[in-house]
Protein backbone atom coordinates (compact mmCIF):
# COMPACT_ATOMS: atom_id res chain seq x y z
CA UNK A 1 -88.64 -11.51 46.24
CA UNK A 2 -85.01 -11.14 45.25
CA UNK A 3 -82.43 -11.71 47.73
CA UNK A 4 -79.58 -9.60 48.48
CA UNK A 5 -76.39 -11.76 50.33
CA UNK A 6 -75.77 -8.68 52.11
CA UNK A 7 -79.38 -8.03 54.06
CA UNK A 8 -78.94 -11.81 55.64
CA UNK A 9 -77.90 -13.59 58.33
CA UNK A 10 -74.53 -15.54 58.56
CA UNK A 11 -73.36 -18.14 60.32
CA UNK A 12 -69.64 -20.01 60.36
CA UNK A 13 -70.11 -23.98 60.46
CA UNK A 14 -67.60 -26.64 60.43
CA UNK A 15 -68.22 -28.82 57.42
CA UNK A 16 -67.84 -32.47 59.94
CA UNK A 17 -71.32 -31.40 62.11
CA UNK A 18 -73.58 -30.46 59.02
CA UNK A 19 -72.09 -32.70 55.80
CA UNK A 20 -71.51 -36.39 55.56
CA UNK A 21 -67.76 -36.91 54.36
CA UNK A 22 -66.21 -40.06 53.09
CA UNK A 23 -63.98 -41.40 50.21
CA UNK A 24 -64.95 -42.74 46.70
CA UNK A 25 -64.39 -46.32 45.53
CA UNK A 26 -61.73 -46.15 42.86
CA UNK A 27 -62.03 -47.35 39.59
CA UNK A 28 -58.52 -47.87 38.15
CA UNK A 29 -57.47 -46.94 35.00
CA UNK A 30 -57.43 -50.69 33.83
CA UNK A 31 -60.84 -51.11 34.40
CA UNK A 32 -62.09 -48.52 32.26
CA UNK A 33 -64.78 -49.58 29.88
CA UNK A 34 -64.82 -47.50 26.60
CA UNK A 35 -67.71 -45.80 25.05
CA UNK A 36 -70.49 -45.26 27.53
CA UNK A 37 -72.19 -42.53 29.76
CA UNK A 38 -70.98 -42.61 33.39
CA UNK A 39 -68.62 -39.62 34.02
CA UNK A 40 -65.51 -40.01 35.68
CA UNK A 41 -64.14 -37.53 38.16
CA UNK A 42 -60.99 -37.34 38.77
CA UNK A 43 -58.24 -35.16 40.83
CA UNK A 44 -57.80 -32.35 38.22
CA UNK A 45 -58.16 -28.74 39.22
CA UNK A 46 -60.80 -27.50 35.77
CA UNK A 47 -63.65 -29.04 33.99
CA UNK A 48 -65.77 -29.87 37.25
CA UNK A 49 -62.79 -32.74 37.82
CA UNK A 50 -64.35 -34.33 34.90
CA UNK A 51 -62.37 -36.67 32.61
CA UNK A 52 -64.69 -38.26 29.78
CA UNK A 53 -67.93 -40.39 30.24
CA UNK A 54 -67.39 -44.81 30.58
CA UNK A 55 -69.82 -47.29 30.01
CA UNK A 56 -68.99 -48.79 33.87
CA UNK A 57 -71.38 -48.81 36.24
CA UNK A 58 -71.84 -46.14 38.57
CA UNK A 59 -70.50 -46.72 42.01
CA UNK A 60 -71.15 -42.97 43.48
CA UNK A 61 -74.29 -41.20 43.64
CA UNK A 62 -75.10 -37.65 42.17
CA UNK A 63 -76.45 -35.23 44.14
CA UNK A 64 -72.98 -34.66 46.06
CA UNK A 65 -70.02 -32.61 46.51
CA UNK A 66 -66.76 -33.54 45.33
CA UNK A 67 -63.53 -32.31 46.73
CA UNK A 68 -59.68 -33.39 45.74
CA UNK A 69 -57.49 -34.29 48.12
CA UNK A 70 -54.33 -34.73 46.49
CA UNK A 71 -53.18 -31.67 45.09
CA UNK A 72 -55.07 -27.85 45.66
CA UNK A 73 -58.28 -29.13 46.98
CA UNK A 74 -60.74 -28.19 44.16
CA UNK A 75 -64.18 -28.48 44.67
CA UNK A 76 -67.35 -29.42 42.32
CA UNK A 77 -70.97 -30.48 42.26
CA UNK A 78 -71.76 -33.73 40.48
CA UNK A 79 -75.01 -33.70 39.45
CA UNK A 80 -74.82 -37.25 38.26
CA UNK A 81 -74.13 -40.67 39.08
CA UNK A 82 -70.11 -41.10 38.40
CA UNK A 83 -66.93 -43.11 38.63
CA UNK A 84 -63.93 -41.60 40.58
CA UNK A 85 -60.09 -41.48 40.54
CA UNK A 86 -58.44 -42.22 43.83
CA UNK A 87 -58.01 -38.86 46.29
CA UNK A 88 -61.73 -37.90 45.62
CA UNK A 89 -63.84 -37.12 48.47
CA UNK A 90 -67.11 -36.30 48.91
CA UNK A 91 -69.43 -34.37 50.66
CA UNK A 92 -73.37 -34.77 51.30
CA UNK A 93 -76.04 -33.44 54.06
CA UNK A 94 -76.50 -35.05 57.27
CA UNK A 95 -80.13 -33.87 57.23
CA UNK A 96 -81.02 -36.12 54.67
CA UNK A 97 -81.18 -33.51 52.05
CA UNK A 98 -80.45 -34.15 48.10
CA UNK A 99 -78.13 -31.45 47.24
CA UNK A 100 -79.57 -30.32 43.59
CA UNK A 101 -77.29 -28.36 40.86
CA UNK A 102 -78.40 -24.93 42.68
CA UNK A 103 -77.64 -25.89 46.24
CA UNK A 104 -74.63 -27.67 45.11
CA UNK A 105 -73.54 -23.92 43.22
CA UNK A 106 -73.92 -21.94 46.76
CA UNK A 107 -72.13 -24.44 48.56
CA UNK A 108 -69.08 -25.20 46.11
CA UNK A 109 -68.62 -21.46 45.83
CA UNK A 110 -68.71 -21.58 50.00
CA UNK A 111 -66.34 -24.23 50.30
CA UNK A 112 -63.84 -22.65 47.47
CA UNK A 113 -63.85 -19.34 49.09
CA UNK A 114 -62.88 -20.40 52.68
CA UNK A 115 -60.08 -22.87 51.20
CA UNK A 116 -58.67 -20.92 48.76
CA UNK A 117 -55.07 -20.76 49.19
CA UNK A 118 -55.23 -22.82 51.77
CA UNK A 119 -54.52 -26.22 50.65
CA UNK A 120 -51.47 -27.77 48.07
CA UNK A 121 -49.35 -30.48 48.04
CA UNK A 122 -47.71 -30.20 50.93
CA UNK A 123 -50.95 -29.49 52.94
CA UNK A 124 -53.89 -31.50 51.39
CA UNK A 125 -56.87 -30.76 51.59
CA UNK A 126 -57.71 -34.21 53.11
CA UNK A 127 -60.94 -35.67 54.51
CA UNK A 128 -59.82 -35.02 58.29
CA UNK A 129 -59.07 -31.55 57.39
CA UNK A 130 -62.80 -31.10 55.22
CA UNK A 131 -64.42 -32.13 58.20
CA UNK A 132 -62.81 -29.04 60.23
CA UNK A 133 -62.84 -26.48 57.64
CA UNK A 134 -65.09 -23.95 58.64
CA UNK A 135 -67.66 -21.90 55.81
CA UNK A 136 -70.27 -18.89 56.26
CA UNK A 137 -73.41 -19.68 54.94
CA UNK A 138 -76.92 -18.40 55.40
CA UNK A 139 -78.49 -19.27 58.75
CA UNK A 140 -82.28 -19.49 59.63
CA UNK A 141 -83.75 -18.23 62.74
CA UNK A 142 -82.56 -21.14 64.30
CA UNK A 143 -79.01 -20.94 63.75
CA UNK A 144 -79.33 -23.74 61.15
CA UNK A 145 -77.66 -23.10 57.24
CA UNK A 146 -80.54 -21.75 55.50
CA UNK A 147 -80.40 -24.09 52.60
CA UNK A 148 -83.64 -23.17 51.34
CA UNK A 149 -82.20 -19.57 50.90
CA UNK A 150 -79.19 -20.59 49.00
CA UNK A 151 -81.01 -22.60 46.53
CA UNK A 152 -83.64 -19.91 45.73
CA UNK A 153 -80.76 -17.53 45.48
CA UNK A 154 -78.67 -19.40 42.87
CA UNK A 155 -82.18 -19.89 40.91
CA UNK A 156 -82.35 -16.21 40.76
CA UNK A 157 -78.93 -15.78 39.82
CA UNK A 158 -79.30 -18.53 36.89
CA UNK A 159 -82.79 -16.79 35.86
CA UNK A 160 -80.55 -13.27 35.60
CA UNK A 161 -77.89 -14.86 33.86
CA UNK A 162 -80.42 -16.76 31.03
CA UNK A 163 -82.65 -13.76 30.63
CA UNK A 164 -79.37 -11.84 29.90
CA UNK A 165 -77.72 -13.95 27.45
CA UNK A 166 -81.02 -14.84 25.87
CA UNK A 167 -80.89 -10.98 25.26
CA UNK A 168 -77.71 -11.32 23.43
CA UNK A 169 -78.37 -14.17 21.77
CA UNK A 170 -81.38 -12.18 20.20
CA UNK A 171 -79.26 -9.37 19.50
CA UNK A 172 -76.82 -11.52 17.85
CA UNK A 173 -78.92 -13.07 15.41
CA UNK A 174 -80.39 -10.29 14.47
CA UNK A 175 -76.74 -9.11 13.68
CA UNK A 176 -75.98 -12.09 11.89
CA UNK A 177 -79.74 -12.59 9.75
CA UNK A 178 -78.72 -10.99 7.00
CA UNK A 179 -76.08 -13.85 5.40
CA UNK A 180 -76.45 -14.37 1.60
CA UNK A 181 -77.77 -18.41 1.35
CA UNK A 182 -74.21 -20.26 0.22
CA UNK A 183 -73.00 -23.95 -1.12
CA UNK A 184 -71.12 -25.93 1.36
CA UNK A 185 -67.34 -26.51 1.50
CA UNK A 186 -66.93 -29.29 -0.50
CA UNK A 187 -68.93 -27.58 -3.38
CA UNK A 188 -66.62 -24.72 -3.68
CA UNK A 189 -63.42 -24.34 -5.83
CA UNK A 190 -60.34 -23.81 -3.49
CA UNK A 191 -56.36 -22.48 -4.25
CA UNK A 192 -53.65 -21.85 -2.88
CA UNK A 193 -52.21 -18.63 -1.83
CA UNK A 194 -49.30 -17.65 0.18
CA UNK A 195 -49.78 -16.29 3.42
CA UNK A 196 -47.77 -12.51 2.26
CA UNK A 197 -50.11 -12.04 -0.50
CA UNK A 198 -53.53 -12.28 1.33
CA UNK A 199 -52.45 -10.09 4.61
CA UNK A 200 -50.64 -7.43 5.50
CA UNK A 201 -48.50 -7.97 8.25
CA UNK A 202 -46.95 -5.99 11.02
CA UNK A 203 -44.71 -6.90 13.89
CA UNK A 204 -45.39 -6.54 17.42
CA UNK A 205 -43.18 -4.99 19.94
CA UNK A 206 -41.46 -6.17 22.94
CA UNK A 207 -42.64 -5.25 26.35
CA UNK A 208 -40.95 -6.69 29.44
CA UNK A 209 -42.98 -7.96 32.76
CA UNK A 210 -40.52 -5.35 34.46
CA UNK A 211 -41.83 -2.61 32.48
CA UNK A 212 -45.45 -3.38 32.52
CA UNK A 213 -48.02 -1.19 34.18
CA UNK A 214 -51.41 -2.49 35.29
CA UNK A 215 -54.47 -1.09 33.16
CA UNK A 216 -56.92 -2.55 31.13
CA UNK A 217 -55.75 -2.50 28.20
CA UNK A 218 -55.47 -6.40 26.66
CA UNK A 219 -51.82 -7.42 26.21
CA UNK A 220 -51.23 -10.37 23.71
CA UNK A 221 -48.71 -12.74 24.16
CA UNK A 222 -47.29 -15.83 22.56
CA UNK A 223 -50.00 -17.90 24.08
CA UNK A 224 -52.75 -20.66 23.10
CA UNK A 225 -55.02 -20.25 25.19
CA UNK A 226 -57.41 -16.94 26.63
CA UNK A 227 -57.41 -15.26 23.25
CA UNK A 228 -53.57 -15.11 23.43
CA UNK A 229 -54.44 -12.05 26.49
CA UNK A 230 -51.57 -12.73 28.89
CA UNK A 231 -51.91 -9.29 30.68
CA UNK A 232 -53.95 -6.03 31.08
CA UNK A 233 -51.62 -3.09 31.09
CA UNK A 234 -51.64 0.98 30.50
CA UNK A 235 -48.84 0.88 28.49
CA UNK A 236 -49.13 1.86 24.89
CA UNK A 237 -46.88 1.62 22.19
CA UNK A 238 -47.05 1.45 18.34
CA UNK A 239 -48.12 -2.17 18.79
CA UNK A 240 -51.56 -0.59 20.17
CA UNK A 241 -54.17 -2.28 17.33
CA UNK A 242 -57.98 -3.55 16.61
CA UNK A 243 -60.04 -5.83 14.18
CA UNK A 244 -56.81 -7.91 13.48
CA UNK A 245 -55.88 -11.29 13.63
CA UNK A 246 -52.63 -12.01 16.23
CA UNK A 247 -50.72 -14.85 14.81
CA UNK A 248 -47.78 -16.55 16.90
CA UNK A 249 -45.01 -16.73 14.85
CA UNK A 250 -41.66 -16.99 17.06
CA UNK A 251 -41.92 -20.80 18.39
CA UNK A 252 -43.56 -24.27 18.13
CA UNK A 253 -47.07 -23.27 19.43
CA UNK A 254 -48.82 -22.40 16.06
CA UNK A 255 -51.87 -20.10 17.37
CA UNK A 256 -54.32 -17.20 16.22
CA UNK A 257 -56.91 -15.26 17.84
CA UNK A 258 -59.08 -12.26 16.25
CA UNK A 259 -58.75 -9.03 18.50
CA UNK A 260 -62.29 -7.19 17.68
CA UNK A 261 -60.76 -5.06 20.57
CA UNK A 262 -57.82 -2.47 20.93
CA UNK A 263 -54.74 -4.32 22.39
CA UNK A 264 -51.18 -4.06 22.37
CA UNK A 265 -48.82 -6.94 20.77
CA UNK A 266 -45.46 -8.53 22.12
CA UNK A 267 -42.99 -9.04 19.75
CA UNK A 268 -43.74 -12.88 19.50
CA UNK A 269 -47.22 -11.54 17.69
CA UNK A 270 -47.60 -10.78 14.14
CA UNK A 271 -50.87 -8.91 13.46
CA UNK A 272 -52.49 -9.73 9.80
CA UNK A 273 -55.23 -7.59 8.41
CA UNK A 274 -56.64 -7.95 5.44
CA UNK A 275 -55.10 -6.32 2.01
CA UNK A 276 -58.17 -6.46 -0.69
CA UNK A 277 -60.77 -5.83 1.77
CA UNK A 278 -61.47 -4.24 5.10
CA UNK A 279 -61.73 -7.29 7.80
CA UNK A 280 -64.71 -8.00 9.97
CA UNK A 281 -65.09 -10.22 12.66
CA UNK A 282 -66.63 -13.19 10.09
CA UNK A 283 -64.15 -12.60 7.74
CA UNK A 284 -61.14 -12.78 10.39
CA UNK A 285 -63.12 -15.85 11.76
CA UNK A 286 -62.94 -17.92 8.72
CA UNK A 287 -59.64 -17.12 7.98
CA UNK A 288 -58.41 -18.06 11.71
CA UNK A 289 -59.46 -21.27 10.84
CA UNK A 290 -57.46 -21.57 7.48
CA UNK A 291 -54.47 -20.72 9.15
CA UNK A 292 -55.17 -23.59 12.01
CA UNK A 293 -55.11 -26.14 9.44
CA UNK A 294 -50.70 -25.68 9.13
CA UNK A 295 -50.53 -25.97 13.03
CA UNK A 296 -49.43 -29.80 12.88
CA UNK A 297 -46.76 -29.26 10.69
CA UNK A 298 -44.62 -27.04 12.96
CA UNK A 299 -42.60 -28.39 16.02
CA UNK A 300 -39.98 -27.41 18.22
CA UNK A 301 -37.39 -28.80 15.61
CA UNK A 302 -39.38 -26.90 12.90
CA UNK A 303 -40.23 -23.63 14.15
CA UNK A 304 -43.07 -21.38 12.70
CA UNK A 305 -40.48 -18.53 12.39
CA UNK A 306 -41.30 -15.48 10.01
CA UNK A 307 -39.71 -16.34 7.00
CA UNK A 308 -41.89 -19.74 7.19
CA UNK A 309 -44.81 -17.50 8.20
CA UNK A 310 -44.79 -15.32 4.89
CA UNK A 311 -44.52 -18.43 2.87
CA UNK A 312 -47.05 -20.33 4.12
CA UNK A 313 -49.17 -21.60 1.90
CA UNK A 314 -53.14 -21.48 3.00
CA UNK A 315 -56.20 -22.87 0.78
CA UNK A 316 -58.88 -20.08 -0.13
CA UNK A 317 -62.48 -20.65 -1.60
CA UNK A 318 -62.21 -18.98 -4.62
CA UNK A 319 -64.34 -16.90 -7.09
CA UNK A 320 -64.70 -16.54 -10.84
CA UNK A 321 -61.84 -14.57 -11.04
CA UNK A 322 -59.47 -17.09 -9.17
CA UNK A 323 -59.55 -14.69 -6.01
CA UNK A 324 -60.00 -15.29 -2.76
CA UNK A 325 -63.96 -15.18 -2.14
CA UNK A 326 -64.18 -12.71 0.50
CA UNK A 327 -68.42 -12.81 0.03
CA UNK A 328 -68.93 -16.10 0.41
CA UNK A 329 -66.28 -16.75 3.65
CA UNK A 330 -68.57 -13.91 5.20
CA UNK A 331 -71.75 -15.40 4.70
CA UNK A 332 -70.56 -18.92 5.56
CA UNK A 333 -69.69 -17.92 8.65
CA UNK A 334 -73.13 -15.76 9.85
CA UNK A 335 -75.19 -18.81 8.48
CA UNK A 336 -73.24 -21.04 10.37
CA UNK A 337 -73.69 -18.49 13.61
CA UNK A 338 -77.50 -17.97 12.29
CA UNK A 339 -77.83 -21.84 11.82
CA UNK A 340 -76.20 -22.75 15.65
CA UNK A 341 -77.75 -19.55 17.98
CA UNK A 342 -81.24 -20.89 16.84
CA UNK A 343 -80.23 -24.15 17.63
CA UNK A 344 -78.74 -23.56 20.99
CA UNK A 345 -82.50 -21.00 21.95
CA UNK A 346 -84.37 -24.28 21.11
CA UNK A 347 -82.17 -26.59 23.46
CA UNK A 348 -82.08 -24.20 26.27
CA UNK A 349 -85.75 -23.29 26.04
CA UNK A 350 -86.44 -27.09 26.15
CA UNK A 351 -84.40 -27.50 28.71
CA UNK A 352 -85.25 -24.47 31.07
CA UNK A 353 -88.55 -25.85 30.68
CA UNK A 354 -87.85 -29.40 31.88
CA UNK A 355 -86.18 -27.97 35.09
């Protein structure tokens, strides 16, 4: 039967009188032990406060809720057996109850919600203050949180979610079937071209925070990170472009993203098309990564400026006629998609399976 939050009962509970909370034991930085497969989770605010994976002992069990109290609170499930930074808290059920990866979903997403904003440096979230937080959850008939309710409704969300992407994952191979079988890298004949003579290449155009409007429209700024989208405005201006690449070229962060969709460009952005052929998204792809492979050389004291940018020199695989080789860089790229989506069905069948 599939559950609907909204056709439920609620109930507001203070963390203290249903959860266990207590501290971590620290393991300090100069005890680390390299190479192994204990996580360590640590105070930072992404990556499920994960770090990288020791070969110390474990001194917390999985199955548990982990919550920083040193800077914004952030809260994760740990699935595993881990070692902890200092300022990690965590939380498990006084009931008794193992709290498995869906439970542990419902009830970081609870916990998140009702501290959100709440909690900083200057107001940690800190274990006296977890204890008295109050959450809505599910309740039974008995005024109890409903956990068995939570967990079968995160299993139905992660059963919608699979079932959709293994939709597009379908869809996408089909797309991507079609590749021409090619020789690897190290079998094909490379040269260099300059940067100017492979693209054509247009400027963006400046658009102040002041003067932006919200829309939807993707606005790409000098950034490294979120496919270079900074904003989504209504604006439009002569900037307003698709299928390109967006290539920072106005500082020391050397970065390029391929815009399949229409967006608009700031003035830091240069957008490169294609000139011998028309661009696709395995094409664009490919030659993203080419243009990667100069993003060491360029620094704050040696800017990737425009003239630099149109003399850049960039290694091509090559064909017969000494020209960049278009066919194969478009092939390369679907195998490798063709090669890796199969891959990744057989993994997550196996392991759908298992749990």
């Amino acid at each position: 039967m599939e559950i609907d939050l909204k056709n439920i009962q609620w109930g507001e509970f203070e963390i203290g009188k249903i959860c266990n909370v207590t501290g971590t034991i620290t393991t300090h930085p100069s005890k680390l032990i390299k190479k192994g497969l204990t996580p360590r989770i640590t105070c930072a605010s992404t990556n499920n406060g994960f770090d990288d994976t020791y070969g110390n002992h474990p001194t917390e069990k999985g199955g548990v809720i982990t919550i920083d109290s040193a800077t914004v609170g952030y809260v994760s499930f740990q699935n595993a057996d881990f070692i902890a930074t200092d300022h990690v808290e965590k939380i498990s059920l006084k009931n008794g109850l193992k709290i498995n990866r869906h439970l542990g979903a419902f009830l970081v997403r609870a916990i998140s919600s009702s501290s959100l904003n709440k909690y900083g440096y200057g107001y940690k979230f800190s274990q006296s203050r977890i204890k008295k937080q109050k959450i809505l959850l599910p309740k039974t008939l008995q005024n109890e949180p409903d956990y068995a309710l939570m967990e079968q409704y995160m299993h139905q969300k992660e059963q919608e979610k699979i079932e959709k992407f293994q939709n597009y994952i379908a869809k996408r191979i089909e797309q991507v079937k079609d590749f021409k079988d090619v020789e690897p890298l190290n079998q094909k004949n490379w040269k260099e071209f300059f940067l100017e003579d492979v693209f054509n290449i247009k400027a963006g155009k400046r658009l102040t925070k002041a003067d932006m409007k919200k829309g939807s429209t993707p606005f790409i700024g000098a950034s490294d990170s979120n496919n270079g989208i900074t904003n989504f405005v209504s604006n439009i201006n002569s900037s307003l472009d698709s299928n390109i690449l967006g290539v920072n070229y106005n500082g020391s962060v050397v970065e390029n993203f391929y815009h399949p969709y229409k967006a608009i460009f700031s003035d830091d952005v240069k957008r490169l098309s294609l000139k011998e052929v028309e661009g696709n998204e395995f094409l664009y792809l490919f030659t993203k990564t080419i243009i990667l492979k100069q993003k060491s050389k360029f620094r704050y004291a040696y800017k990737f400026n425009e003239e630099r940018m149109l003399r850049q020199k960039l290694l091509f695989p090559i064909n017969k006629l000494n020209q960049p080789d278009y066919d194969y860089m478009e092939n390369y790229i679907k195998k490798l998609e063709h090669t890796n989506l199969l891959k990744y069905l057989t993994i997550k069948t196996s392991t759908t399976l298992k749990n």
